[in-house]
Structures are given as C-alpha cells and as structure tokens.
ModelCIF file with pLDDT and N, C-alpha, C, O atoms, coordinates in Angstrom:
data_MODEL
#
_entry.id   MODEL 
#
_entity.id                         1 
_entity.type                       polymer 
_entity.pdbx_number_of_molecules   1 
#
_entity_poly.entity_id                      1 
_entity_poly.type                           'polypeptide(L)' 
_entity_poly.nstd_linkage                   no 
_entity_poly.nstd_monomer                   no 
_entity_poly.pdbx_seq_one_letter_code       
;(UNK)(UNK)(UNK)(UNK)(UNK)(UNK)(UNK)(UNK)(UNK)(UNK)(UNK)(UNK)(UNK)(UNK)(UNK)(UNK)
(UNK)(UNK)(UNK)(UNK)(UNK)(UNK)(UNK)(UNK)(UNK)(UNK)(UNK)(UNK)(UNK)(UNK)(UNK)(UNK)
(UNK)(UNK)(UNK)(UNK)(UNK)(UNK)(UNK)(UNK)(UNK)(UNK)(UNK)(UNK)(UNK)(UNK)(UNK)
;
_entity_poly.pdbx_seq_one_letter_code_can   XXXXXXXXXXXXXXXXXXXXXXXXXXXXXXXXXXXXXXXXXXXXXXX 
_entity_poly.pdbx_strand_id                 A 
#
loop_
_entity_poly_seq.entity_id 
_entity_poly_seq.num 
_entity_poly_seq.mon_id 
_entity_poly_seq.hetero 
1 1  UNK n 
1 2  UNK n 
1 3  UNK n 
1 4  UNK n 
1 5  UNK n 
1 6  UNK n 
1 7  UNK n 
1 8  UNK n 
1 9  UNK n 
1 10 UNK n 
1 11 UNK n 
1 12 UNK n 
1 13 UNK n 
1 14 UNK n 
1 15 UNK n 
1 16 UNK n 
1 17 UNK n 
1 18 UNK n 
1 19 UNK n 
1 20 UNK n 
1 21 UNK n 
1 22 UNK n 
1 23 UNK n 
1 24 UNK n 
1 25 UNK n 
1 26 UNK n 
1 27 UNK n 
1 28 UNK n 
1 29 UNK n 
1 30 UNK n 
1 31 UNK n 
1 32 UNK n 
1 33 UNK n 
1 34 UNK n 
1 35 UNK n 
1 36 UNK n 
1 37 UNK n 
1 38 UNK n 
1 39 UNK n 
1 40 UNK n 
1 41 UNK n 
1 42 UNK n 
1 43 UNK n 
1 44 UNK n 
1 45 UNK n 
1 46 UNK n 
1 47 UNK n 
#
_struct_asym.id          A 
_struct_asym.entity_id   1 
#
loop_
_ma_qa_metric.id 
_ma_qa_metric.mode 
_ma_qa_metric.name 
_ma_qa_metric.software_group_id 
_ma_qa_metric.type 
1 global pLDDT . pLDDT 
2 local  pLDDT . pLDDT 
#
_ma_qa_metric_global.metric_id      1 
_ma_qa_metric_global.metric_value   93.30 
_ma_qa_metric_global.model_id       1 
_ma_qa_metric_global.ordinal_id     1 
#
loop_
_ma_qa_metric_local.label_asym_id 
_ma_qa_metric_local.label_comp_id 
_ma_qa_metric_local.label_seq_id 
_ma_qa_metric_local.metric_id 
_ma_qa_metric_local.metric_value 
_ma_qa_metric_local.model_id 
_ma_qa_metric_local.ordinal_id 
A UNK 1  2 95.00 1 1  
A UNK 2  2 95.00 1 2  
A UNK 3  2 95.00 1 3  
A UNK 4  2 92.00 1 4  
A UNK 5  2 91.00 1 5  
A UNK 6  2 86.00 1 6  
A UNK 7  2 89.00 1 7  
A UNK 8  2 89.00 1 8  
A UNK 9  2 90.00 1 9  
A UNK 10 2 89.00 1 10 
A UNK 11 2 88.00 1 11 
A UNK 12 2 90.00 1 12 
A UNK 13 2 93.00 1 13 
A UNK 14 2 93.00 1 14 
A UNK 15 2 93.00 1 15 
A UNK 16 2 93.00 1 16 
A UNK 17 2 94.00 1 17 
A UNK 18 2 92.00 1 18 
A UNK 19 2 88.00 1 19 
A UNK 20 2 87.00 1 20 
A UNK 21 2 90.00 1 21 
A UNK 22 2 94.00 1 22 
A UNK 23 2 95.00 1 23 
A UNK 24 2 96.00 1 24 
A UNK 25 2 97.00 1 25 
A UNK 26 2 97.00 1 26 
A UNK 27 2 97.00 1 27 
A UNK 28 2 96.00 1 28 
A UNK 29 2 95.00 1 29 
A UNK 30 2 96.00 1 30 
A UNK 31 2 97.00 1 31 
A UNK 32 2 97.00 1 32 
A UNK 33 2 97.00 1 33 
A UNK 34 2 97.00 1 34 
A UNK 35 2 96.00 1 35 
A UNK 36 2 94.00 1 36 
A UNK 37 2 95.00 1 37 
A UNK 38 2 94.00 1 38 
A UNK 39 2 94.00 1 39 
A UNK 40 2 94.00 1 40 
A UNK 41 2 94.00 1 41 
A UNK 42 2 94.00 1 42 
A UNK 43 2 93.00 1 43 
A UNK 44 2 94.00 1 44 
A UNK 45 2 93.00 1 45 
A UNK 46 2 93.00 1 46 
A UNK 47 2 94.00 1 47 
#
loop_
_atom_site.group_PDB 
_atom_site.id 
_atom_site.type_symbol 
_atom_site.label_atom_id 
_atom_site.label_alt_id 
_atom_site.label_comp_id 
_atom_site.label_asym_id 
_atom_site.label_entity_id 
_atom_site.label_seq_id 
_atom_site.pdbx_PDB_ins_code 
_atom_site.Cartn_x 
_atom_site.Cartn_y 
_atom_site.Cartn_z 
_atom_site.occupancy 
_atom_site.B_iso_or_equiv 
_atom_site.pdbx_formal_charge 
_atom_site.auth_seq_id 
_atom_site.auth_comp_id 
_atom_site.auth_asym_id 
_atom_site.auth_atom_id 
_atom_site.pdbx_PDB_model_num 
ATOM 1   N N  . UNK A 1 1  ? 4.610   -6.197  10.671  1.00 95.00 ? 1  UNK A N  1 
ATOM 2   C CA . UNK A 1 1  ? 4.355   -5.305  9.556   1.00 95.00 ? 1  UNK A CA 1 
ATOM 3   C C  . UNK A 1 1  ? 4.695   -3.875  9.921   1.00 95.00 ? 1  UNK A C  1 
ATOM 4   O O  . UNK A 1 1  ? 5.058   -3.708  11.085  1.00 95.00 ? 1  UNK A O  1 
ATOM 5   N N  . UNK A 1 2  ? 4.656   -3.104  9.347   1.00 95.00 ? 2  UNK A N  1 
ATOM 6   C CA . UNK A 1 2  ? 4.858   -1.745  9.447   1.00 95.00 ? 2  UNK A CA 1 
ATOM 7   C C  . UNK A 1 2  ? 3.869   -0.962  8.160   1.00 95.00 ? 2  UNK A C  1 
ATOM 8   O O  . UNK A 1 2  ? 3.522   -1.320  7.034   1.00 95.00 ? 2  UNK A O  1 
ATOM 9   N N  . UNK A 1 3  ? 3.658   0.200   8.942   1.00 95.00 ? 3  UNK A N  1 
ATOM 10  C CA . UNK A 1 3  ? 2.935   1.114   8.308   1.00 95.00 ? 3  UNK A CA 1 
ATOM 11  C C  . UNK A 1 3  ? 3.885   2.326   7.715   1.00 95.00 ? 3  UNK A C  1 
ATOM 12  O O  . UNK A 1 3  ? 4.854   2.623   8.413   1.00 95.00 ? 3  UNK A O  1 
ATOM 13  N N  . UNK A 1 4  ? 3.621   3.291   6.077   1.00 92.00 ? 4  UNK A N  1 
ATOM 14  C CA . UNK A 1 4  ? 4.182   3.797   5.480   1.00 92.00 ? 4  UNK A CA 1 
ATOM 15  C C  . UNK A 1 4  ? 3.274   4.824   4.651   1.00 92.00 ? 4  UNK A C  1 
ATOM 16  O O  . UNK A 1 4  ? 2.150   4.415   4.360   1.00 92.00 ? 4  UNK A O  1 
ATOM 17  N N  . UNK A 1 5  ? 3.599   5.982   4.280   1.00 91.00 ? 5  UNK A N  1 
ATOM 18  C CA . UNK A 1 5  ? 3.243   7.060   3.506   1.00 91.00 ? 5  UNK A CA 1 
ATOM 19  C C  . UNK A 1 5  ? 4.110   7.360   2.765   1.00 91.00 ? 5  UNK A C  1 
ATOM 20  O O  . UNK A 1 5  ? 5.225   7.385   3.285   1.00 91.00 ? 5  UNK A O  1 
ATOM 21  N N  . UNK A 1 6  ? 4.050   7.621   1.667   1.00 86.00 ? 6  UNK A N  1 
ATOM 22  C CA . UNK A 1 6  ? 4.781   7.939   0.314   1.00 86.00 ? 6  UNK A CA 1 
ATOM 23  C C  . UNK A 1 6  ? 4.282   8.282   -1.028  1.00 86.00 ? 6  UNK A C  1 
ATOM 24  O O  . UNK A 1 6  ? 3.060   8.426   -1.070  1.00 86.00 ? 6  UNK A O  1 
ATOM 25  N N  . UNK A 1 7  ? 4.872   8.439   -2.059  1.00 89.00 ? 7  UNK A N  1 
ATOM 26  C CA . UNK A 1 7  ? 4.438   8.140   -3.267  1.00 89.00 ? 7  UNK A CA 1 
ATOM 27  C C  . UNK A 1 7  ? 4.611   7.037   -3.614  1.00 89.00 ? 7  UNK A C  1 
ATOM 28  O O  . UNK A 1 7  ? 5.603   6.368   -3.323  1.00 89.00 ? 7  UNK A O  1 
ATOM 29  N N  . UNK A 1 8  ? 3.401   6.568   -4.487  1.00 89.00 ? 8  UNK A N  1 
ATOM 30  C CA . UNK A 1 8  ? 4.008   4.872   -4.848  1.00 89.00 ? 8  UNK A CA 1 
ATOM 31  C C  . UNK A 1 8  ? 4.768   4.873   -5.974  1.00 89.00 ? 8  UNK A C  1 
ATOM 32  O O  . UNK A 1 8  ? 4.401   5.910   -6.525  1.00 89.00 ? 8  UNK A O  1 
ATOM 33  N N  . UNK A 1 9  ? 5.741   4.284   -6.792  1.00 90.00 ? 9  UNK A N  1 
ATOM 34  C CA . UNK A 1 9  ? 6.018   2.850   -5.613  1.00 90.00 ? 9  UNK A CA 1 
ATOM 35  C C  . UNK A 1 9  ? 6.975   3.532   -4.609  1.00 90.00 ? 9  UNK A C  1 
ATOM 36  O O  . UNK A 1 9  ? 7.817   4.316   -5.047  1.00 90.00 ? 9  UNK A O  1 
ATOM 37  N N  . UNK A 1 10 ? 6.869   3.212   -2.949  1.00 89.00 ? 10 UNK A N  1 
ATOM 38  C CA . UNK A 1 10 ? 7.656   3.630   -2.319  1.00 89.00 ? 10 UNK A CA 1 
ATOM 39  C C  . UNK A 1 10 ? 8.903   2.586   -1.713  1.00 89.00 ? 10 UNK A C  1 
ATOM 40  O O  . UNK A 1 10 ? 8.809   1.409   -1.364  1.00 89.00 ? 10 UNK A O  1 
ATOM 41  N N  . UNK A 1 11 ? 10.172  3.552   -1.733  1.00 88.00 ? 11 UNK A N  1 
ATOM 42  C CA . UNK A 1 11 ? 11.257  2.679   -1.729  1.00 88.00 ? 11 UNK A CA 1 
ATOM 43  C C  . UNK A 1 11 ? 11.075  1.860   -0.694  1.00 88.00 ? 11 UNK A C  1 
ATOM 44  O O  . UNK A 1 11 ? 11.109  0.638   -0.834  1.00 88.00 ? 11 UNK A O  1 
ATOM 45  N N  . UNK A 1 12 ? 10.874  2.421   0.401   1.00 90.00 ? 12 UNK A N  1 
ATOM 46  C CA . UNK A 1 12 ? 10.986  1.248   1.670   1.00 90.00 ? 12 UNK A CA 1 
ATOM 47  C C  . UNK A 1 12 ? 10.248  -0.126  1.532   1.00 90.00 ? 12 UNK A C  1 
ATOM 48  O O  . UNK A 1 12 ? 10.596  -1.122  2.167   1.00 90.00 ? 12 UNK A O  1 
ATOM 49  N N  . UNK A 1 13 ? 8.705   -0.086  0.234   1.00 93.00 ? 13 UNK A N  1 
ATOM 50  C CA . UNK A 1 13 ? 8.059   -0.829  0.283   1.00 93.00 ? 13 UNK A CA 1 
ATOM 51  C C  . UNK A 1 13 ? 8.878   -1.861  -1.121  1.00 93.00 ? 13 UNK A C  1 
ATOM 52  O O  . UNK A 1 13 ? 8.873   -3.071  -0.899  1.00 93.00 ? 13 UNK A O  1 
ATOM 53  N N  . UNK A 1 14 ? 9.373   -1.517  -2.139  1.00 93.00 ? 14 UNK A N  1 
ATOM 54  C CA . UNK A 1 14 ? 9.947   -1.960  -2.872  1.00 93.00 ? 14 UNK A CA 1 
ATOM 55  C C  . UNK A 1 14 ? 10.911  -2.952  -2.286  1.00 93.00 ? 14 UNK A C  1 
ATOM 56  O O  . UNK A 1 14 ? 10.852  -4.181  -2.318  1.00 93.00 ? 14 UNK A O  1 
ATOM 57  N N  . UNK A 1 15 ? 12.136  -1.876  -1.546  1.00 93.00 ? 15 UNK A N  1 
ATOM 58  C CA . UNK A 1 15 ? 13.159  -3.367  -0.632  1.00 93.00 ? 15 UNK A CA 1 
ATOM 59  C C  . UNK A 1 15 ? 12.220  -4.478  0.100   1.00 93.00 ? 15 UNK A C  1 
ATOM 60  O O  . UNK A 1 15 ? 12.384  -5.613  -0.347  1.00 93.00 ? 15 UNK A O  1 
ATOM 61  N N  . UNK A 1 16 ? 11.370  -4.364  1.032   1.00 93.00 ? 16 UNK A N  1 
ATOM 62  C CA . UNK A 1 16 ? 10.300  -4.589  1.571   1.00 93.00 ? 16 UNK A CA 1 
ATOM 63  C C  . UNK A 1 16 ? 10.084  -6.329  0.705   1.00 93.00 ? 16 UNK A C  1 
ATOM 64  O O  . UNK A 1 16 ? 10.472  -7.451  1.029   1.00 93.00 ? 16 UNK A O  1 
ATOM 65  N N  . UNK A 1 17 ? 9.365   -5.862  -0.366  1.00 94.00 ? 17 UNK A N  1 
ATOM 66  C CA . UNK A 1 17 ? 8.840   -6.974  -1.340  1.00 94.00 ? 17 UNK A CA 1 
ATOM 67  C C  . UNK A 1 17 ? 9.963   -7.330  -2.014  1.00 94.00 ? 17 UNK A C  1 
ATOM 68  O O  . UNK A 1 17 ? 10.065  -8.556  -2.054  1.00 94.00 ? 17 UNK A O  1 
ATOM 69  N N  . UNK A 1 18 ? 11.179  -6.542  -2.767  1.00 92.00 ? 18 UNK A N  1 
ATOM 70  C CA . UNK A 1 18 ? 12.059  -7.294  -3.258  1.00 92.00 ? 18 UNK A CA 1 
ATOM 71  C C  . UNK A 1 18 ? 13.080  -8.638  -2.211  1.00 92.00 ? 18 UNK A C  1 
ATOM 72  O O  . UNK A 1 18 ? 13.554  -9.669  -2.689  1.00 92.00 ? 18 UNK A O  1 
ATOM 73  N N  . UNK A 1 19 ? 13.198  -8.112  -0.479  1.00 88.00 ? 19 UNK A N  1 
ATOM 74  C CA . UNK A 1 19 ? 13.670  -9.056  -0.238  1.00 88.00 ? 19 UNK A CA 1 
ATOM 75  C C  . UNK A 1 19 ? 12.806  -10.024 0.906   1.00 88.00 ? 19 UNK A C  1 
ATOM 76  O O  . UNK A 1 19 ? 13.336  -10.835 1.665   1.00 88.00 ? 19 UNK A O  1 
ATOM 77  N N  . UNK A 1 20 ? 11.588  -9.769  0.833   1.00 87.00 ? 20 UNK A N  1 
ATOM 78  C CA . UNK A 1 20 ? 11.332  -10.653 1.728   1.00 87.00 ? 20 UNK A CA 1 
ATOM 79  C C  . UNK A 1 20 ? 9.657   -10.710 1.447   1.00 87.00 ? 20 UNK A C  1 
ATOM 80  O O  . UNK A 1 20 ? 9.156   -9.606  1.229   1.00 87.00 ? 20 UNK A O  1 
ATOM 81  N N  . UNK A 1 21 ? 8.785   -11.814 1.428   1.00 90.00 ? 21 UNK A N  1 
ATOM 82  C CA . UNK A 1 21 ? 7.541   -11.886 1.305   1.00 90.00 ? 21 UNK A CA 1 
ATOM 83  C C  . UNK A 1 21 ? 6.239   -11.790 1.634   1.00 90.00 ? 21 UNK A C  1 
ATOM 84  O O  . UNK A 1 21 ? 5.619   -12.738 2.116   1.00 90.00 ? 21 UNK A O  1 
ATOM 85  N N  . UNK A 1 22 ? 5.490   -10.114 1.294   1.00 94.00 ? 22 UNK A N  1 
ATOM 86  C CA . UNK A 1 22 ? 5.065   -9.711  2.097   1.00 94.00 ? 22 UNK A CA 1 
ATOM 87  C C  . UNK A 1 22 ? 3.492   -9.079  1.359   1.00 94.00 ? 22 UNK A C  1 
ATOM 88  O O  . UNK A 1 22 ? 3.290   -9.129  0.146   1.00 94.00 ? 22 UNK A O  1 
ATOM 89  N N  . UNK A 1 23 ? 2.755   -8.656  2.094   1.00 95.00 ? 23 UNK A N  1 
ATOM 90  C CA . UNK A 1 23 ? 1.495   -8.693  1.618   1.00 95.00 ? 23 UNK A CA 1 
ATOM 91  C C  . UNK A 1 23 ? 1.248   -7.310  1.835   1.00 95.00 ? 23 UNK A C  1 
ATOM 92  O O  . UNK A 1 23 ? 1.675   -6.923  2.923   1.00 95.00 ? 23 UNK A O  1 
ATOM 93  N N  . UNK A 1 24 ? 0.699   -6.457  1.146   1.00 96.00 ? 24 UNK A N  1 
ATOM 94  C CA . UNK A 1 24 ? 0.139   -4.911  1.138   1.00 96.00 ? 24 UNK A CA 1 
ATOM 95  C C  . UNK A 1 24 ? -1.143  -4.565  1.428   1.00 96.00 ? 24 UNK A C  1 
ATOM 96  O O  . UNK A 1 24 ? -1.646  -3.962  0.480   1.00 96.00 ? 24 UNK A O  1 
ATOM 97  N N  . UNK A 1 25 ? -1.860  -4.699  2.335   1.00 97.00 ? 25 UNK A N  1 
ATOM 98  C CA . UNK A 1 25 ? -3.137  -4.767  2.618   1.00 97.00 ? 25 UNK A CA 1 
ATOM 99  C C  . UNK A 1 25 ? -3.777  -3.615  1.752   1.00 97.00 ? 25 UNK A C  1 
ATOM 100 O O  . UNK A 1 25 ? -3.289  -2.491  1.634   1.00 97.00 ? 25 UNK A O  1 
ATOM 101 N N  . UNK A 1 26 ? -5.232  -4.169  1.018   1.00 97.00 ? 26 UNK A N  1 
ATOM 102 C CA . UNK A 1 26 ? -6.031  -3.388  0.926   1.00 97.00 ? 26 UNK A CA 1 
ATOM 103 C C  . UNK A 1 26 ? -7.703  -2.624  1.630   1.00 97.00 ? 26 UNK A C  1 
ATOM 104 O O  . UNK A 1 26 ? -8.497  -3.524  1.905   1.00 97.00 ? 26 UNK A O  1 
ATOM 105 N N  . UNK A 1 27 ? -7.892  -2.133  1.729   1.00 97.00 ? 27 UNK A N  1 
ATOM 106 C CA . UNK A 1 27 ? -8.987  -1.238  2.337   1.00 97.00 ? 27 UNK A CA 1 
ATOM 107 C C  . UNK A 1 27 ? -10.397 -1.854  1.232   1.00 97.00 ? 27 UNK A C  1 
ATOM 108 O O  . UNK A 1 27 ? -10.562 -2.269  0.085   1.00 97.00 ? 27 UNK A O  1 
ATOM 109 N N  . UNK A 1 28 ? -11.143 -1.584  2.413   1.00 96.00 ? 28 UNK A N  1 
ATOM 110 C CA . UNK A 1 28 ? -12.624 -1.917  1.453   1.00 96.00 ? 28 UNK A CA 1 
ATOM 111 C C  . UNK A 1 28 ? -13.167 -0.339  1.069   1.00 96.00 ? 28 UNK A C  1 
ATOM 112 O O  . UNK A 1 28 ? -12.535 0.619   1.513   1.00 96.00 ? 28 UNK A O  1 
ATOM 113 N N  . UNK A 1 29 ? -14.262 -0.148  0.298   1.00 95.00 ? 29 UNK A N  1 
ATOM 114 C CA . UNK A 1 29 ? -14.538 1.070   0.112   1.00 95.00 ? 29 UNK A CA 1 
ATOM 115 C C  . UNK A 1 29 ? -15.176 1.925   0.938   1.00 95.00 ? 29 UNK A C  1 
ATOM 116 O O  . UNK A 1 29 ? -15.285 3.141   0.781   1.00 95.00 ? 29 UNK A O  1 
ATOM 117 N N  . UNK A 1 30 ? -15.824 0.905   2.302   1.00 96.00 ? 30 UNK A N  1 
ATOM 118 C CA . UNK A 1 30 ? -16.078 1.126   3.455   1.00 96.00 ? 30 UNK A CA 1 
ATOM 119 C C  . UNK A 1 30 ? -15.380 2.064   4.349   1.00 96.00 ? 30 UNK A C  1 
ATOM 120 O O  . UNK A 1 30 ? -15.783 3.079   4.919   1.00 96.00 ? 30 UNK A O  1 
ATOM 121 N N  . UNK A 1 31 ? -14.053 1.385   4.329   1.00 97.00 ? 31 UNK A N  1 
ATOM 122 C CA . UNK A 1 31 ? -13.062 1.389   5.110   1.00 97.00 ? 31 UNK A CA 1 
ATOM 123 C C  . UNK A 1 31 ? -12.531 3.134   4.705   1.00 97.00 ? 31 UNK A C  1 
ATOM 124 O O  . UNK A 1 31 ? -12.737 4.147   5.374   1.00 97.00 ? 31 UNK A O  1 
ATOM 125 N N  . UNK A 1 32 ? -11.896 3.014   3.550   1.00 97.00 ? 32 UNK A N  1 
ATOM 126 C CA . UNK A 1 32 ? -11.775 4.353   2.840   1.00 97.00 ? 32 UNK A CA 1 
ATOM 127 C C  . UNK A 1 32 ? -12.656 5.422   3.237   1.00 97.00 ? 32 UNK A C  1 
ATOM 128 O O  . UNK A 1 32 ? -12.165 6.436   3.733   1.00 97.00 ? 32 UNK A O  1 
ATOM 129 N N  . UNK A 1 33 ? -13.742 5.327   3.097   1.00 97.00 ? 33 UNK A N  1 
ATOM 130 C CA . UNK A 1 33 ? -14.929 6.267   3.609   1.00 97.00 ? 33 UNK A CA 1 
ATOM 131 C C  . UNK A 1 33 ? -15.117 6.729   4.924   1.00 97.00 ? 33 UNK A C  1 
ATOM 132 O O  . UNK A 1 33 ? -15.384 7.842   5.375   1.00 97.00 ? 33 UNK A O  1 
ATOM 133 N N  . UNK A 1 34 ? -14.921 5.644   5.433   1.00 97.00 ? 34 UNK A N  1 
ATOM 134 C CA . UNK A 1 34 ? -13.975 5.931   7.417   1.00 97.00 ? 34 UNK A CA 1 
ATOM 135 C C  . UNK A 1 34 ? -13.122 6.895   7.229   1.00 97.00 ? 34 UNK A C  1 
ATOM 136 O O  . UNK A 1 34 ? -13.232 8.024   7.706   1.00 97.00 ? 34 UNK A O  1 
ATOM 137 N N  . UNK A 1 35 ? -12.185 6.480   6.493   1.00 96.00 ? 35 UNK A N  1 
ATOM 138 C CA . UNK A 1 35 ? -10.846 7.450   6.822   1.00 96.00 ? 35 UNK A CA 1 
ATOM 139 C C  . UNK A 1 35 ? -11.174 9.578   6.279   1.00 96.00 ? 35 UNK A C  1 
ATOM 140 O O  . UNK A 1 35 ? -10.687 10.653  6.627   1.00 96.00 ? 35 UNK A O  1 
ATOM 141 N N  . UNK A 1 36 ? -12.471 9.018   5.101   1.00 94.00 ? 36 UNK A N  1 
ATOM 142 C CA . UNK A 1 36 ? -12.025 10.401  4.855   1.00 94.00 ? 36 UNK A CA 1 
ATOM 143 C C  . UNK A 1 36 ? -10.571 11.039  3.798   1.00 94.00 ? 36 UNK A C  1 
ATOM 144 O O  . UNK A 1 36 ? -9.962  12.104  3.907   1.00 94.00 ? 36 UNK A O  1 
ATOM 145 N N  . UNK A 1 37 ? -10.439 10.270  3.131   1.00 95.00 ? 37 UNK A N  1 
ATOM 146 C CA . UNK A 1 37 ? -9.437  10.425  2.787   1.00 95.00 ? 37 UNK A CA 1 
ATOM 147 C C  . UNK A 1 37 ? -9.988  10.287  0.834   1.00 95.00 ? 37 UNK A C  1 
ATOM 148 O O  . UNK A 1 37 ? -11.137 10.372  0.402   1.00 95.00 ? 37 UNK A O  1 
ATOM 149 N N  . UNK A 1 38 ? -8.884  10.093  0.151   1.00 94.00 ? 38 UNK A N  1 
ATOM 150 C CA . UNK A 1 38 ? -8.874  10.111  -1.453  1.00 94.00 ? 38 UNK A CA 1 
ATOM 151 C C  . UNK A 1 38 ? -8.503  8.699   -1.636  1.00 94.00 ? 38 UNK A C  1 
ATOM 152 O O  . UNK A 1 38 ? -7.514  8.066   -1.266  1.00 94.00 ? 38 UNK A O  1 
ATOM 153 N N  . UNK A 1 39 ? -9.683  8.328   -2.387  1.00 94.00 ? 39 UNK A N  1 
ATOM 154 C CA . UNK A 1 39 ? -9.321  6.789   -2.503  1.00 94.00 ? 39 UNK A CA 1 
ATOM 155 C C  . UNK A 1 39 ? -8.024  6.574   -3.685  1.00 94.00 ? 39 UNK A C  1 
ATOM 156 O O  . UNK A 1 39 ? -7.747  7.381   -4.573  1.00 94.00 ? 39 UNK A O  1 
ATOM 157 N N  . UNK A 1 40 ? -7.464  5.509   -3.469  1.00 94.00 ? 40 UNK A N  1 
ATOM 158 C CA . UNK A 1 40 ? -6.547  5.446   -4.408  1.00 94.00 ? 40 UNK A CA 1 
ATOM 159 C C  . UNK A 1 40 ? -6.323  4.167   -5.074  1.00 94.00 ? 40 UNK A C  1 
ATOM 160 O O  . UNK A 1 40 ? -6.301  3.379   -4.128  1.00 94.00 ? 40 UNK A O  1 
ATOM 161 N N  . UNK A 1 41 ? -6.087  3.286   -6.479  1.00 94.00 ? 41 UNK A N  1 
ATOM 162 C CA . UNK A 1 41 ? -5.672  2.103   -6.381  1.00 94.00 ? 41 UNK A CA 1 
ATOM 163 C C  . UNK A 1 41 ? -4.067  2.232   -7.061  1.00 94.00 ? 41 UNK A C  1 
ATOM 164 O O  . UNK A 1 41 ? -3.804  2.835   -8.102  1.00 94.00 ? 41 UNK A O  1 
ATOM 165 N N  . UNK A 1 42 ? -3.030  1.460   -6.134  1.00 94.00 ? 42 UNK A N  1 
ATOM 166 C CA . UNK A 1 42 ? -1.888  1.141   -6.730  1.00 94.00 ? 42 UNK A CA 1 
ATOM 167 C C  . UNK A 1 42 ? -2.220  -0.200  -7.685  1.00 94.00 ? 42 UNK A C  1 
ATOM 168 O O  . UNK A 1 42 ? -3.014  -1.088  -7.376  1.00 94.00 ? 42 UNK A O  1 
ATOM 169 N N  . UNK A 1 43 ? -1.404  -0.136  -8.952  1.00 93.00 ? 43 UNK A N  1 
ATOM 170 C CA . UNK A 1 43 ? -2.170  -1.440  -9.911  1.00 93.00 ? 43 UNK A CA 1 
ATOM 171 C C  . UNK A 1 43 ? -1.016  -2.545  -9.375  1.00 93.00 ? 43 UNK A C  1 
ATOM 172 O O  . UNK A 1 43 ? 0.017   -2.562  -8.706  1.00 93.00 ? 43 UNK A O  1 
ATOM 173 N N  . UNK A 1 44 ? -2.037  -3.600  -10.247 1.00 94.00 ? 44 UNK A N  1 
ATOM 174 C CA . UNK A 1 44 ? -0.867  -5.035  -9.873  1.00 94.00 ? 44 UNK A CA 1 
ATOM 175 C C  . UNK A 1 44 ? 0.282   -4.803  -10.396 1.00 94.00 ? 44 UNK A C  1 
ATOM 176 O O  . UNK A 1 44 ? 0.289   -3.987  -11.318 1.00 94.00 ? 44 UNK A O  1 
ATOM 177 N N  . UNK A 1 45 ? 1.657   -5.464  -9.965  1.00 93.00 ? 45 UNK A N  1 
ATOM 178 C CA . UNK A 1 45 ? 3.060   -5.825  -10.171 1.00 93.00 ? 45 UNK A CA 1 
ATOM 179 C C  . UNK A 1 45 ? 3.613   -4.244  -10.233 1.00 93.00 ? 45 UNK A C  1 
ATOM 180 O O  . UNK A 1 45 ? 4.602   -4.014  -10.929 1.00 93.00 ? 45 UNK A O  1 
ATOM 181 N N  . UNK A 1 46 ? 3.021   -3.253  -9.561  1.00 93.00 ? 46 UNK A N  1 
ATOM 182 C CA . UNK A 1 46 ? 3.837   -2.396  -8.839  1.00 93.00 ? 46 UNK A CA 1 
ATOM 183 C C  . UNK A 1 46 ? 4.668   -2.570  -7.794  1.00 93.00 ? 46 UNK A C  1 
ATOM 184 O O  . UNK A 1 46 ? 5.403   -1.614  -7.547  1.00 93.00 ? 46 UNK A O  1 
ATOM 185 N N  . UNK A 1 47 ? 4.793   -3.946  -6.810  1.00 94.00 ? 47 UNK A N  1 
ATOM 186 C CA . UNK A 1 47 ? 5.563   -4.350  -5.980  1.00 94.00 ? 47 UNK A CA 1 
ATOM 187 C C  . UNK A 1 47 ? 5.930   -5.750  -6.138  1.00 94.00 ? 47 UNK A C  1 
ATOM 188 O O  . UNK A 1 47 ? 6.713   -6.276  -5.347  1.00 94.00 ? 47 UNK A O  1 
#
C-alpha cells in the first residue's frame, strides 16, 4: 500500500482504484482524535 495527501478525489488514488483493486482505509473517530487533525468523510463511489 502506499500512503497519500491531496485533495480528494486524488489522481494517484483514482489510477490506483481504476486499475487495480484496492481498499482505502478508514480511521475510527478514536483514531482521528489521536491525530489531531480535521475529521473528514470522502463519500461512497468517489473511487
């Protein structure tokens, strides 16, 4: 796998899922709260 920052949808992740079958992990709200960061949800069949 590889890790990525972008705006979504991001291209690398688009080729990514358009040619090969791959899973986008999500974060728990836990997890998010670790990071400190702005939670975000990308919606379904964005990739």
């Amino acid at each position: 796998g590889f890790v990525t920052a972008g705006s979504y949808p991001a291209p690398n992740v688009i080729e990514a899922a358009a040619s090969a079958d791959v899973k986008v992990l999500s974060l728990t709200d836990e997890q998010v709260a670790e990071t400190k960061r702005t939670r975000l949800v990308i919606p379904a069949g964005t990739y």
